[in-house]
Protein backbone atom coordinates (compact mmCIF):
# COMPACT_ATOMS: atom_id res chain seq x y z
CA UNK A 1 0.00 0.00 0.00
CA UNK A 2 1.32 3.48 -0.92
CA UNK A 3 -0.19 6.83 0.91
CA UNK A 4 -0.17 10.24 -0.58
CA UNK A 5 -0.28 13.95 2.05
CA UNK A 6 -3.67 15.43 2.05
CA UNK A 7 -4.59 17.57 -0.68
CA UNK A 8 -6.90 21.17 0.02
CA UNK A 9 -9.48 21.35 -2.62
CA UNK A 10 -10.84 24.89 -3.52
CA UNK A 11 -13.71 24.35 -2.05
CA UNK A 12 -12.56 23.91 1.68
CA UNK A 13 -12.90 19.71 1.77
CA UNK A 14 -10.20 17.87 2.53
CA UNK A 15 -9.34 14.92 -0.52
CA UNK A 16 -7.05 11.78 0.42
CA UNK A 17 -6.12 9.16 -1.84
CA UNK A 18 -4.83 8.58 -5.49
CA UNK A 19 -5.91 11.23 -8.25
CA UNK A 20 -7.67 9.19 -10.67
CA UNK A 21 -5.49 8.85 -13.90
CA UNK A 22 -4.98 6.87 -17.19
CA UNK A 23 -1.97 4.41 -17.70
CA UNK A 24 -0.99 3.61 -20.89
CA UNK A 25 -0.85 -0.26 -21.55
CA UNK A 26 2.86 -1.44 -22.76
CA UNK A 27 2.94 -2.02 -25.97
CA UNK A 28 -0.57 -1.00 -26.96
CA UNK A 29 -1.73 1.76 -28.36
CA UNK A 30 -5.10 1.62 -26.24
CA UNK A 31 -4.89 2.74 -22.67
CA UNK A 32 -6.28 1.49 -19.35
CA UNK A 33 -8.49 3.45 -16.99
CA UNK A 34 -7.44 3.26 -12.96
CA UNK A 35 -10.32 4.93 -11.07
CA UNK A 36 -10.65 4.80 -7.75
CA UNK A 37 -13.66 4.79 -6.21
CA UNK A 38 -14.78 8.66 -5.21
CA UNK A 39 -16.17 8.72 -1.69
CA UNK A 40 -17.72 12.06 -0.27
CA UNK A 41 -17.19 12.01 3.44
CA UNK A 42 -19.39 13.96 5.88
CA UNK A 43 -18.82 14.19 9.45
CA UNK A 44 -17.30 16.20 12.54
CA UNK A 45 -14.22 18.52 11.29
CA UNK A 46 -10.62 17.21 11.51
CA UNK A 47 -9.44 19.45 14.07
CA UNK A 48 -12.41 18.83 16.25
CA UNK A 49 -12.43 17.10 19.45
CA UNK A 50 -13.35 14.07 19.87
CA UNK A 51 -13.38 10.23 18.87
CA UNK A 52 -15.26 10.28 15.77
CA UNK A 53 -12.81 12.93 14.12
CA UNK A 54 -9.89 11.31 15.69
CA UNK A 55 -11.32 8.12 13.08
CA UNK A 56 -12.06 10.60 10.22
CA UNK A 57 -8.32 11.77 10.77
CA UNK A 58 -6.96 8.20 10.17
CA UNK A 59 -8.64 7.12 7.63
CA UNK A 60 -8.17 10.15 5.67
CA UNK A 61 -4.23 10.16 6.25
CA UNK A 62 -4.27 6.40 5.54
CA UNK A 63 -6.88 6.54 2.57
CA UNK A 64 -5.93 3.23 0.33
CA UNK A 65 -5.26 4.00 -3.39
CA UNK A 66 -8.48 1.99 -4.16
CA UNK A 67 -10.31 5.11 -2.50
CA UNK A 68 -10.37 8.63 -3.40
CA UNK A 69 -12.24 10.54 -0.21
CA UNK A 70 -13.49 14.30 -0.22
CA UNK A 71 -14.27 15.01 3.62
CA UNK A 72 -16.34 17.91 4.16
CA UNK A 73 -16.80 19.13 7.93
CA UNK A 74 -20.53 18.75 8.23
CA UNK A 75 -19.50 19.66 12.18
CA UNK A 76 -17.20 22.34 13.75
CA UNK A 77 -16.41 23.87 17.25
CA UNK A 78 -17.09 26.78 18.49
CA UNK A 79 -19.97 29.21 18.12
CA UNK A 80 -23.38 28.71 17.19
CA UNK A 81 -23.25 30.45 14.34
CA UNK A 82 -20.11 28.51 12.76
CA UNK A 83 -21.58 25.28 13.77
CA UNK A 84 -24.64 26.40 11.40
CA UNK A 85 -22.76 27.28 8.67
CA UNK A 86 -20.74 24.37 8.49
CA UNK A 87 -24.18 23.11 8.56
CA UNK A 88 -25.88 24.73 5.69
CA UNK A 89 -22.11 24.41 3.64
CA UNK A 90 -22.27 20.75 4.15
CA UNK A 91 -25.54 20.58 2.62
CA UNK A 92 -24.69 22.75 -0.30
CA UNK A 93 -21.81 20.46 -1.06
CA UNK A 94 -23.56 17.01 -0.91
CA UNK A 95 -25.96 18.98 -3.17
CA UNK A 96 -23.04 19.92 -5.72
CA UNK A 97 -21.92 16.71 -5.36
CA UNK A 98 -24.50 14.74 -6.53
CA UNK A 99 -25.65 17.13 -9.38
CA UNK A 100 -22.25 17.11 -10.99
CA UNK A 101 -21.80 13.25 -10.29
CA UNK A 102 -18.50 13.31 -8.51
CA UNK A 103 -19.52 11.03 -6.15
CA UNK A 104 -19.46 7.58 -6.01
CA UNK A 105 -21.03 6.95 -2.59
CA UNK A 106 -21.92 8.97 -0.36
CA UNK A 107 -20.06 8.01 3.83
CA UNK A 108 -22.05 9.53 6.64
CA UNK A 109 -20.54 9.23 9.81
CA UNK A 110 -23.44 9.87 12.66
CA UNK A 111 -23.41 9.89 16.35
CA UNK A 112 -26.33 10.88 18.28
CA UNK A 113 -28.65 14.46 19.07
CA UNK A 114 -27.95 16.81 16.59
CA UNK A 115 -25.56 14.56 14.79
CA UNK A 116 -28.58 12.47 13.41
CA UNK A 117 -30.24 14.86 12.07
CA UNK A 118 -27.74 16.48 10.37
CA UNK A 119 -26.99 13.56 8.67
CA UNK A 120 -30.63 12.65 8.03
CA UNK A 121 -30.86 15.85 6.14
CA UNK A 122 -27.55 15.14 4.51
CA UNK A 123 -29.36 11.83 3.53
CA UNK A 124 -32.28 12.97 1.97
CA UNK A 125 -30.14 15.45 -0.72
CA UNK A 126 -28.36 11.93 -1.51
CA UNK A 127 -32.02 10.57 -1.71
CA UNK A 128 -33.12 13.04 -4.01
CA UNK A 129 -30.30 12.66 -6.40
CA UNK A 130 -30.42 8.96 -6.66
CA UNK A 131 -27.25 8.24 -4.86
CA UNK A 132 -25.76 5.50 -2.22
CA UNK A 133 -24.85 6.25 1.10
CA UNK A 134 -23.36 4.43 3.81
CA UNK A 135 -23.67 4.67 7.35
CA UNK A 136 -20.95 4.44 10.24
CA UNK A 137 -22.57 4.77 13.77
CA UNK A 138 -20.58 6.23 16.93
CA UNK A 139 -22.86 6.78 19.40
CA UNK A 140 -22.23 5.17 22.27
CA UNK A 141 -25.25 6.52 23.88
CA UNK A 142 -27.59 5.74 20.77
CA UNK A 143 -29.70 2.78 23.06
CA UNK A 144 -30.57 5.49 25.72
CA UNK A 145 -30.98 8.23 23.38
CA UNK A 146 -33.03 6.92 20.26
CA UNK A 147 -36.55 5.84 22.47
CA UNK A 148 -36.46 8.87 24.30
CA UNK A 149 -37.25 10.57 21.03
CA UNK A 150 -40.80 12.06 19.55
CA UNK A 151 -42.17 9.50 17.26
CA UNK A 152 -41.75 11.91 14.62
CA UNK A 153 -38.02 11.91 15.19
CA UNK A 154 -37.81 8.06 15.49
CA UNK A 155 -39.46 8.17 12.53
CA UNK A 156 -36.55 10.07 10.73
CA UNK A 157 -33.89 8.27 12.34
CA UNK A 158 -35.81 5.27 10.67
CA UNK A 159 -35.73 5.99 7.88
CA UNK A 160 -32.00 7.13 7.92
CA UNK A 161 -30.86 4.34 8.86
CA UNK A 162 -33.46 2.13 6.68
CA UNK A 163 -32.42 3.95 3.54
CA UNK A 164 -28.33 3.07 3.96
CA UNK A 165 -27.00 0.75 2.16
CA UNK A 166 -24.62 -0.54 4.93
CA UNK A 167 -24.65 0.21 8.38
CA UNK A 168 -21.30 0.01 10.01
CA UNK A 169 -21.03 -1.06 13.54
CA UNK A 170 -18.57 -0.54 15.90
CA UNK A 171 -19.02 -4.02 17.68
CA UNK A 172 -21.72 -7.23 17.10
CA UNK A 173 -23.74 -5.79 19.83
CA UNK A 174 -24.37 -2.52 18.26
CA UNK A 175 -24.48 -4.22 15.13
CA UNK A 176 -27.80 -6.45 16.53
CA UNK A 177 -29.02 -3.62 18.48
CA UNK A 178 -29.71 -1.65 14.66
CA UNK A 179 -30.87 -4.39 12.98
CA UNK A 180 -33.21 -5.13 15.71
CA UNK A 181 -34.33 -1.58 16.14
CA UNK A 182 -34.61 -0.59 12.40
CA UNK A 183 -35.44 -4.39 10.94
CA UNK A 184 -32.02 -4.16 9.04
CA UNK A 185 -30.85 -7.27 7.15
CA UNK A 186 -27.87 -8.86 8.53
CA UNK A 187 -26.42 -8.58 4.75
CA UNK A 188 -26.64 -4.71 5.51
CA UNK A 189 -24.63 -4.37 8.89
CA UNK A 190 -20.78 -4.61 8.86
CA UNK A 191 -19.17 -4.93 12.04
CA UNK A 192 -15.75 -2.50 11.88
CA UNK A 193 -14.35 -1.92 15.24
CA UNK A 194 -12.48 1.99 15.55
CA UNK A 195 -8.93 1.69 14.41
CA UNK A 196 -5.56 2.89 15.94
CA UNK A 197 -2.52 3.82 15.12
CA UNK A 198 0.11 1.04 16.85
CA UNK A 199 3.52 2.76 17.94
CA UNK A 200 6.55 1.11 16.77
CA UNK A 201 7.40 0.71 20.33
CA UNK A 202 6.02 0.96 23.76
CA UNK A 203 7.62 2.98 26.63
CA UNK A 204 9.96 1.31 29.53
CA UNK A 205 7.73 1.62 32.71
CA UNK A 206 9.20 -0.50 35.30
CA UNK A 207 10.49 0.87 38.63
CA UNK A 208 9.03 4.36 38.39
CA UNK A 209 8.79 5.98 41.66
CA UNK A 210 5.07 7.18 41.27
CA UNK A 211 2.42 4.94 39.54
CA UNK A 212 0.11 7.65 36.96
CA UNK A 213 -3.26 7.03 36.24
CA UNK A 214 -5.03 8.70 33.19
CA UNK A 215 -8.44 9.75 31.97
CA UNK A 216 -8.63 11.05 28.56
CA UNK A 217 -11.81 12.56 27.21
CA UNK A 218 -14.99 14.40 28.02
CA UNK A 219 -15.21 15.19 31.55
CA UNK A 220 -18.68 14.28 32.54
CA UNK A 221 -20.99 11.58 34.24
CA UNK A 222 -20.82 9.39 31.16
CA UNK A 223 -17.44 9.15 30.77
CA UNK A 224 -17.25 8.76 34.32
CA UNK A 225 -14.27 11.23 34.97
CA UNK A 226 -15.93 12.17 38.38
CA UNK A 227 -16.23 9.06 39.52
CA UNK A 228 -12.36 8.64 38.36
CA UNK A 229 -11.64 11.02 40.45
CA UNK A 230 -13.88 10.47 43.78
CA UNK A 231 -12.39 6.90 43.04
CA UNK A 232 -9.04 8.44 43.44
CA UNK A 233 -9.54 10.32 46.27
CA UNK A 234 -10.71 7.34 48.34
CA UNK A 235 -7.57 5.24 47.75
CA UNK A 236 -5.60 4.01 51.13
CA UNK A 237 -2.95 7.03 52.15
CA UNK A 238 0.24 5.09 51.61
CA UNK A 239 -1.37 4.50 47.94
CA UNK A 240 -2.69 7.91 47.35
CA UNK A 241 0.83 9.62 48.35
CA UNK A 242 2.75 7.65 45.70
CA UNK A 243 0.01 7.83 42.78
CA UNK A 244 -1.01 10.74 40.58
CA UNK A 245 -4.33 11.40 38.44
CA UNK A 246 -4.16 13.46 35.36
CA UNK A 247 -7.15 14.42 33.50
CA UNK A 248 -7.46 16.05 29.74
CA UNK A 249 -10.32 16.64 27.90
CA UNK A 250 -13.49 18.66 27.25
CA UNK A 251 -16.85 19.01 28.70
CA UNK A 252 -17.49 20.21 32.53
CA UNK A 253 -13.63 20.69 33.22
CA UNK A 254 -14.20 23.69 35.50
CA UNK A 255 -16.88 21.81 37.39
CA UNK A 256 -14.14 19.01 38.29
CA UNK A 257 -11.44 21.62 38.83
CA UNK A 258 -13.88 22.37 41.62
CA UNK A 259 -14.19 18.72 42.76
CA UNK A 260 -10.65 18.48 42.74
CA UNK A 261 -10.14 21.06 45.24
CA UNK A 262 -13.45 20.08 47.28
CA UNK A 263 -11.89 16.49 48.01
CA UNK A 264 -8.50 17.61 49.20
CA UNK A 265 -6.53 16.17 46.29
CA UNK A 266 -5.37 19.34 44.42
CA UNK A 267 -1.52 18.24 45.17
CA UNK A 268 -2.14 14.76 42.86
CA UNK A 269 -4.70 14.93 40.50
CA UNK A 270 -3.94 16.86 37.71
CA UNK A 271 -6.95 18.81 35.64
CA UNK A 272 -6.21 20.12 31.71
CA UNK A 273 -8.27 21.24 29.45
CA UNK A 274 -8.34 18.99 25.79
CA UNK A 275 -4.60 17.89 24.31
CA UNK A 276 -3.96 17.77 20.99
CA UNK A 277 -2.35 14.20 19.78
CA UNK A 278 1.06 15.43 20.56
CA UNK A 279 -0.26 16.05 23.97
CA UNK A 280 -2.10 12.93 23.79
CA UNK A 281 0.56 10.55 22.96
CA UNK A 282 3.06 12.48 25.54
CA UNK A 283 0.52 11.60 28.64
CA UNK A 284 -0.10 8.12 27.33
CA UNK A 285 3.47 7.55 27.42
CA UNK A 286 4.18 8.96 30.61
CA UNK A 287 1.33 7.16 32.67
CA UNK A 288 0.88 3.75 33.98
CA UNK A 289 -2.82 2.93 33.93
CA UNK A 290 -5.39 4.23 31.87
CA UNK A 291 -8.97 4.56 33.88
CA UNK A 292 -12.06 5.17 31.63
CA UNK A 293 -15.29 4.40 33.83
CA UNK A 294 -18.16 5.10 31.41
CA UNK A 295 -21.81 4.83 31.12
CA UNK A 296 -22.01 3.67 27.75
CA UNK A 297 -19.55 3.14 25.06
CA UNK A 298 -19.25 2.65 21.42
CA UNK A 299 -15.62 1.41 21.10
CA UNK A 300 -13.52 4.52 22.75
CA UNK A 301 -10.57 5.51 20.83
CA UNK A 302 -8.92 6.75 23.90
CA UNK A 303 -8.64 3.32 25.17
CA UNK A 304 -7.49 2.12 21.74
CA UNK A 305 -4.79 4.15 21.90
CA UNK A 306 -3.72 3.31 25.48
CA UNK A 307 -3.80 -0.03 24.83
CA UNK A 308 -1.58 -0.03 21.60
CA UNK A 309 0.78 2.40 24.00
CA UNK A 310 0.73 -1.13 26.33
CA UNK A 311 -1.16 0.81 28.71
CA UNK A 312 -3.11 -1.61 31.04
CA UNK A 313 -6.99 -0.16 30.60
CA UNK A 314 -9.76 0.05 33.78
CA UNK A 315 -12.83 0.08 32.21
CA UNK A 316 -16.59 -0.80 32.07
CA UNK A 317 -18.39 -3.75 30.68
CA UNK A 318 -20.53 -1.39 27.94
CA UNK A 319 -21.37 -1.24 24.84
CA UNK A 320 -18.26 -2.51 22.32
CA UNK A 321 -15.78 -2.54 25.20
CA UNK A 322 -16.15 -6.37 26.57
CA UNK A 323 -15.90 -7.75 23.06
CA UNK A 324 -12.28 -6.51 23.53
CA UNK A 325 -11.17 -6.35 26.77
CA UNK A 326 -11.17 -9.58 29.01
CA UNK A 327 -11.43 -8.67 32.85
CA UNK A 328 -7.94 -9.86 34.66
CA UNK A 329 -6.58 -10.74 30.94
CA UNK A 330 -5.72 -7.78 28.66
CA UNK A 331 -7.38 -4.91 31.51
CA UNK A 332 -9.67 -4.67 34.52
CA UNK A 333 -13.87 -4.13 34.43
CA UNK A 334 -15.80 -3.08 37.20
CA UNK A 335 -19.12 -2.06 36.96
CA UNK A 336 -20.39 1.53 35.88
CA UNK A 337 -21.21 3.27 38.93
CA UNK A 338 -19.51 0.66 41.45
CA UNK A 339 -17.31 3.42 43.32
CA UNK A 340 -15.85 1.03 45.98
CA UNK A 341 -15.39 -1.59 42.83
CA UNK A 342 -13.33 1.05 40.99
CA UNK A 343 -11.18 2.69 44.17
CA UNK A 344 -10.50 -1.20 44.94
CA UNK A 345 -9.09 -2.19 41.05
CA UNK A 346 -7.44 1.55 41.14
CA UNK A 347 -5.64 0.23 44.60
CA UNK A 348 -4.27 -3.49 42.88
CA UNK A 349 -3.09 -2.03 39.95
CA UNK A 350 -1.26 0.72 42.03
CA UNK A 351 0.76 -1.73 43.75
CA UNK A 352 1.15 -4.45 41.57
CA UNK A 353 3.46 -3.29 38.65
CA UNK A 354 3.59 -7.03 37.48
CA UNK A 355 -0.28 -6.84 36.56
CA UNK A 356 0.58 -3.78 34.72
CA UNK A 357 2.79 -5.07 32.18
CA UNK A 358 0.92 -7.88 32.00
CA UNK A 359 -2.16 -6.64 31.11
CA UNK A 360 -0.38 -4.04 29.12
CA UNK A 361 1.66 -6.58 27.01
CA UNK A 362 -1.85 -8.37 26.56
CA UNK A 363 -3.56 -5.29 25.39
CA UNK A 364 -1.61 -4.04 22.78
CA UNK A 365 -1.70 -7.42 21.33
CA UNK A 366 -5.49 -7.23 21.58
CA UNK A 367 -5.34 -4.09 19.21
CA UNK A 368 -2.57 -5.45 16.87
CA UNK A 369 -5.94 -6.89 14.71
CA UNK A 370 -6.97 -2.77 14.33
CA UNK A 371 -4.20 -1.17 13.21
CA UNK A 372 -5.38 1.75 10.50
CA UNK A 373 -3.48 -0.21 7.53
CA UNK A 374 -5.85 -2.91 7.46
CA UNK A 375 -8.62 -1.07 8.68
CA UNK A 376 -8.59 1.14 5.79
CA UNK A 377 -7.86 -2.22 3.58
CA UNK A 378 -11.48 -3.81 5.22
CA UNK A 379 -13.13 -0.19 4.98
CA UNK A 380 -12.66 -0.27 1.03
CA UNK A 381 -14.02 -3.27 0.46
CA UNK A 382 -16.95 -2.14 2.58
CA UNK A 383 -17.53 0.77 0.36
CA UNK A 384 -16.98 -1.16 -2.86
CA UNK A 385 -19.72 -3.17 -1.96
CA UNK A 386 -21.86 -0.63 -1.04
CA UNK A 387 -21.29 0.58 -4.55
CA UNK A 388 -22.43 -2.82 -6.04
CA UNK A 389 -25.58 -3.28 -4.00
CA UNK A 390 -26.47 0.01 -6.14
CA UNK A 391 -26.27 -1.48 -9.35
């Protein structure tokens, strides 16, 4: 496989892959045609925050030469009024799109609240023009979210994900819980668990004087950073003075700056607002245990990337995570809002360093299977077949 740098287009999408181009046949005055197949990609903006960009990032850096991808930023940060115009320009170029034929197949990447129906509008323009789309489902919270809905909206979201031509699914339990839901055939779900990026080597963490456990992400109940945290600050004394909680990420981060200071730990637990992968890959190297508590889960790409870092993972039994992670095998599960469960696997892991590299070792390994080369391999043949159901 050969990649190629990320091209700007003039119209503010971002284009990965091969230019399409004609190679003369040897010895024949005819030529032959190599097209890749074009792929317009709508989701959150590359520079946004967040696991579903962090995937959009990969597999436009890794696109295969099979795949030519135009991203537009159907999402942004920031202010109202730039999230609705990236709104209204996504729209207008699915819409320019599809009337000039430059797309193949259309790749909608959805997660849940306004994120649906963004991409349900985005679907209909692809609806009205006659062309394919395929759907790849984040949201971890899409079980508690979707019934709470007005029937009208459930309605929508129906028929979004009715009209796809694949669903992709980040593990076989979200994979049943659409077809189920929306009376999908099984034909029409592939299973594609989030992909990672696997360093060429892991860091040396034996004998370090203080054992550093990390949270990575948005700082609210279902994430579970709080409960990281109150988890923390229950730990023995003689474990608490020779451990150290670090914290990056988004969401209610003044709220547990506050909490910090309320529970008397300001002196080890360490509150930032969101890194940058740099950042990222810096605190992943430097810790020792990765702690992600959450509610509900599609397949977190912060844990991905501690594990491939050989970063032993804490974690819950939700959504894609126990099709991965094996409690006392390749990381630890304790139940969602157990507090004493989590303060008591915090506590072994903080003095046993041999559980740590084992369930480190044992993790990356897990991952190995997920690295973004093959992922984008499996991803293209996904979309190629998306393209043939059409015909």
């Amino acid at each position: 496989m050969s990649f190629v740098p990320i091209l700007r287009g003039t119209t503010g999408a971002r284009w990965s892959g091969h230019p399409r181009m004609s190679v003369a046949a040897i010895g024949q005055a005819s030529q032959v045609r190599v097209s890749p197949l074009r792929v317009s990609m709508f989701g959150a903006a590359l520079d946004a925050q967040g696991g579903v960009a962090a995937v959009e990032r990969l597999i436009v850096e890794h696109a295969p030469e099979q795949l030519e991808i135009m991203h537009v930023a159907s999402m942004v940060d920031g202010t109202r009024s730039r999230k609705l115009l990236a709104v209204l320009g996504g729209l207008r170029r699915l819409h320019a799109a599809c009337r000039a034929g430059r797309a193949d197949l259309i790749y909608l990447h959805v997660a849940v609240k306004g994120s649906v129906y963004r991409k349900a509008a985005l679907s209909e323009i692809a609806r009205a023009h006659g062309s394919g789309y395929v759907l790849h489902a984040h949201g971890g919270e899409f079980d508690d979210w979707y019934p709470t809905q007005p029937s009208a909206s459930r309605r929508w979201v129906r028929r979004l994900f009715r009209g796809a031509r694949i669903v992709i699914a980040l593990s076989e339990s979200w994979g049943r819980f659409y077809a189920n839901e929306f009376g999908l055939e099984a034909c029409r779900i592939e299973v594609l668990p989030n992909p990672v990026r696997i360093p060429p080597s892991p860091p040396a963490r034996r004998g370090r004087a203080l054992v550093r456990f990390l949270f990575l992400g948005s700082m609210d109940e279902r994430k579970g950073a709080f409960r990281a945290v109150r988890a923390f600050a229950s730990l023995p004394d003689e474990l608490k003075v020779r451990s150290r909680l670090t914290l990056a990420g988004n969401g209610r981060v003044g709220d547990m700056r506050s909490l910090v200071s309320e529970l008397g730990v300001k002196d080890r637990v360490e509150v930032r607002d969101w890194v940058g992968p740099a950042g990222r890959d810096a605190l992943l190297v430097d810790s020792d245990v990765y702690v992600l508590p959450s509610l509900n889960e599609g397949l977190p790409m912060g844990m991905l990337e501690a594990m491939s870092w050989q970063l032993p993972v804490l974690t819950t039994p939700v959504g894609g995570i126990p099709e991965l992670v094996v409690d006392g095998v390749n990381g630890l599960l304790v139940p969602p809002t157990d507090l004493a469960s989590l303060t008591a696997a915090m506590a072994r892991l903080a003095r046993d360093e041999a559980l740590r590299e084992s369930l480190g070792r044992a993790g990356r390994e897990s991952v190995r299977p997920l690295g973004i080369e093959g992922y984008v391999e499996r991803l293209s043949a996904i979309l190629h077949r998306a393209v043939e159901l059409g015909r």
